[in-house]
C-alpha atoms as a PDB file:
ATOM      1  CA  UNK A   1       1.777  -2.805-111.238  1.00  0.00           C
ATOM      2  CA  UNK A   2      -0.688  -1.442-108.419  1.00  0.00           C
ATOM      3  CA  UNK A   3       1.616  -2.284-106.016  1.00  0.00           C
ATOM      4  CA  UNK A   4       4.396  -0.516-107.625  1.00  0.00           C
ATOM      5  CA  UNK A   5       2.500   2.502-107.752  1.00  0.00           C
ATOM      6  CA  UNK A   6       1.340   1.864-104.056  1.00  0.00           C
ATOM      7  CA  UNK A   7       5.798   1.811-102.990  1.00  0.00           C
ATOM      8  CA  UNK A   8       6.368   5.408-104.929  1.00  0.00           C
ATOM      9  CA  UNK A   9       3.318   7.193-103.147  1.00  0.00           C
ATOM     10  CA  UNK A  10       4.809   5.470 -99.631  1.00  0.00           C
ATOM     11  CA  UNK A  11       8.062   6.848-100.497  1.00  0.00           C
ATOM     12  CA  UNK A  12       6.352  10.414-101.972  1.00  0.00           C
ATOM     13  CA  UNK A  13       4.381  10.802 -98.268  1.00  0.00           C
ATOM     14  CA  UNK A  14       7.646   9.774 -96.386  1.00  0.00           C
ATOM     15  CA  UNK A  15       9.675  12.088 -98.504  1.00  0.00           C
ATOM     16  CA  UNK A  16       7.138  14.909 -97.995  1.00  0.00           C
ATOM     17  CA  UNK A  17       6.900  14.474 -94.410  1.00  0.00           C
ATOM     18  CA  UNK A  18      10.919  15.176 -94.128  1.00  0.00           C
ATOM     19  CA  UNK A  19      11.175  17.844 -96.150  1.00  0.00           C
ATOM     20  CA  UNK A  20       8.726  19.666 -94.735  1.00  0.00           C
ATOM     21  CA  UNK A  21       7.845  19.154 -90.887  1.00  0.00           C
ATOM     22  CA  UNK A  22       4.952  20.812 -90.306  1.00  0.00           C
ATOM     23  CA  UNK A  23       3.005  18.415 -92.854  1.00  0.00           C
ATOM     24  CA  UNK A  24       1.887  15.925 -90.792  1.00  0.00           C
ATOM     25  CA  UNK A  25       1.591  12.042 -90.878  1.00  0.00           C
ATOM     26  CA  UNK A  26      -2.314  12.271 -91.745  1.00  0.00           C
ATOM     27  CA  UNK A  27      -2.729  15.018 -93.882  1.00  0.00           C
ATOM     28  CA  UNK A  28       0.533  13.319 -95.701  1.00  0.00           C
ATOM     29  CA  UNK A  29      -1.878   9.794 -95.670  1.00  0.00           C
ATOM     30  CA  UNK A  30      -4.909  11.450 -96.456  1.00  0.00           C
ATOM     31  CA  UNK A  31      -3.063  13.283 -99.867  1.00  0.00           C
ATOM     32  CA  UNK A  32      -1.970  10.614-101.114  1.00  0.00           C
ATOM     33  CA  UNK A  33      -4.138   8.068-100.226  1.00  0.00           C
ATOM     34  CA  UNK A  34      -2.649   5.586 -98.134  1.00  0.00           C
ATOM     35  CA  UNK A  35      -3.400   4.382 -94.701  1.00  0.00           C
ATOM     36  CA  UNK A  36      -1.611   6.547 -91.910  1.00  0.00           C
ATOM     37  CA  UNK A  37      -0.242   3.348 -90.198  1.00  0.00           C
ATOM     38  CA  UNK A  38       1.394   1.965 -93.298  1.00  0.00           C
ATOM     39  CA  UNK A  39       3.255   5.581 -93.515  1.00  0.00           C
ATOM     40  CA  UNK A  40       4.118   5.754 -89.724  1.00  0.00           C
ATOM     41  CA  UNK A  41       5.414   2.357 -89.962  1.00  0.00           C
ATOM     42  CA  UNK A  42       7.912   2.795 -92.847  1.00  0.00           C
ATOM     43  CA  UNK A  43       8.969   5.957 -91.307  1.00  0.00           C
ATOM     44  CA  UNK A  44      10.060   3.797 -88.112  1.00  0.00           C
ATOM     45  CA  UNK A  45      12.101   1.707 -90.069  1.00  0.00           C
ATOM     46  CA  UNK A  46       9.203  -1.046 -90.607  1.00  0.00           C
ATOM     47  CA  UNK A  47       9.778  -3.057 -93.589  1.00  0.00           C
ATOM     48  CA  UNK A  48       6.938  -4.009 -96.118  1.00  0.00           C
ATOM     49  CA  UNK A  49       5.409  -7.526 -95.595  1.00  0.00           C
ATOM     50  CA  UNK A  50       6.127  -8.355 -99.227  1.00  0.00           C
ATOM     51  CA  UNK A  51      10.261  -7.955 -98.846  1.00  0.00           C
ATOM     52  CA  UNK A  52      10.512  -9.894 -96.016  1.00  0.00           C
ATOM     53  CA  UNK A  53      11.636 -13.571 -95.489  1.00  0.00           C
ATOM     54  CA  UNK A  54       9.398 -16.067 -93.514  1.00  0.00           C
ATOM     55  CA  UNK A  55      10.976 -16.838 -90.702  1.00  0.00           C
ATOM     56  CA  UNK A  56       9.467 -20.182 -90.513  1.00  0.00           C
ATOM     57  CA  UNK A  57      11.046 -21.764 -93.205  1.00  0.00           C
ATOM     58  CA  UNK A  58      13.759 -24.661 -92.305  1.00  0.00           C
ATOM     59  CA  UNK A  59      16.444 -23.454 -95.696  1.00  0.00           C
ATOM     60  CA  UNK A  60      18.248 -19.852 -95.960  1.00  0.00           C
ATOM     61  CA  UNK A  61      18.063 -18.840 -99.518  1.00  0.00           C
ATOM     62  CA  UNK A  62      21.450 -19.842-100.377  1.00  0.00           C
ATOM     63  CA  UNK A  63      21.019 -22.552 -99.184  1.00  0.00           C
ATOM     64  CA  UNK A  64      18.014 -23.369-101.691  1.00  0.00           C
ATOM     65  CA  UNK A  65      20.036 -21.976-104.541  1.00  0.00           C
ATOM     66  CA  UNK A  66      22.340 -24.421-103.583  1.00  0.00           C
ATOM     67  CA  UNK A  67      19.990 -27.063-103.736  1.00  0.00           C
ATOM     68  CA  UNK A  68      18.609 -25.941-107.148  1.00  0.00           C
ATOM     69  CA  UNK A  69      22.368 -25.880-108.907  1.00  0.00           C
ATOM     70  CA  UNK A  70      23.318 -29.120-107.404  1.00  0.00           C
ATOM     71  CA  UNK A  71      19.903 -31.127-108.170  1.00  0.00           C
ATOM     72  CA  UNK A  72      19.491 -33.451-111.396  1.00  0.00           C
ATOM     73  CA  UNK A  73      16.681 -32.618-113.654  1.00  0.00           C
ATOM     74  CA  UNK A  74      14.058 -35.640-112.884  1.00  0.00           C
ATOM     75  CA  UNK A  75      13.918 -37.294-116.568  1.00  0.00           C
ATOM     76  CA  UNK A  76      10.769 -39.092-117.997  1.00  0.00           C
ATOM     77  CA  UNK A  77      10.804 -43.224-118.402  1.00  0.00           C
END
């Protein structure tokens, strides 16, 4: 839930900074509390840690899906 209400006050500060230029990156932070990296970041295009993909896996997602649909159910003796 906290992190739900962390992603609207990102978007609120990135929002805020656009509409209105001369409010800058840490006074946009410092309102509504957030570090000013996290808000220079997303404003570059930087996505959040948490909806990204680890790059070192070895299967795409569809690929998994794939594997779930097509795999028996393991059945007790």
């Amino acid at each position: 839930m906290s992190n739900i209400n962390r992603e609207n006050r990102i978007n609120l500060a990135i929002n805020a900074i656009q509409t209105k230029p001369e409010l800058s990156t840490r006074r946009a932070a410092k309102y509504y509390s957030l570090s000013e990296s996290t808000i220079s970041h997303r404003t570059n295009g930087q996505t959040a840690k948490v909806n990204t993909r680890n790059v070192n896996l070895n299967l795409t997602e569809t690929e998994e899906e794939a594997i779930k649909h097509n795999s028996q159910p393991v059945r007790k003796r």
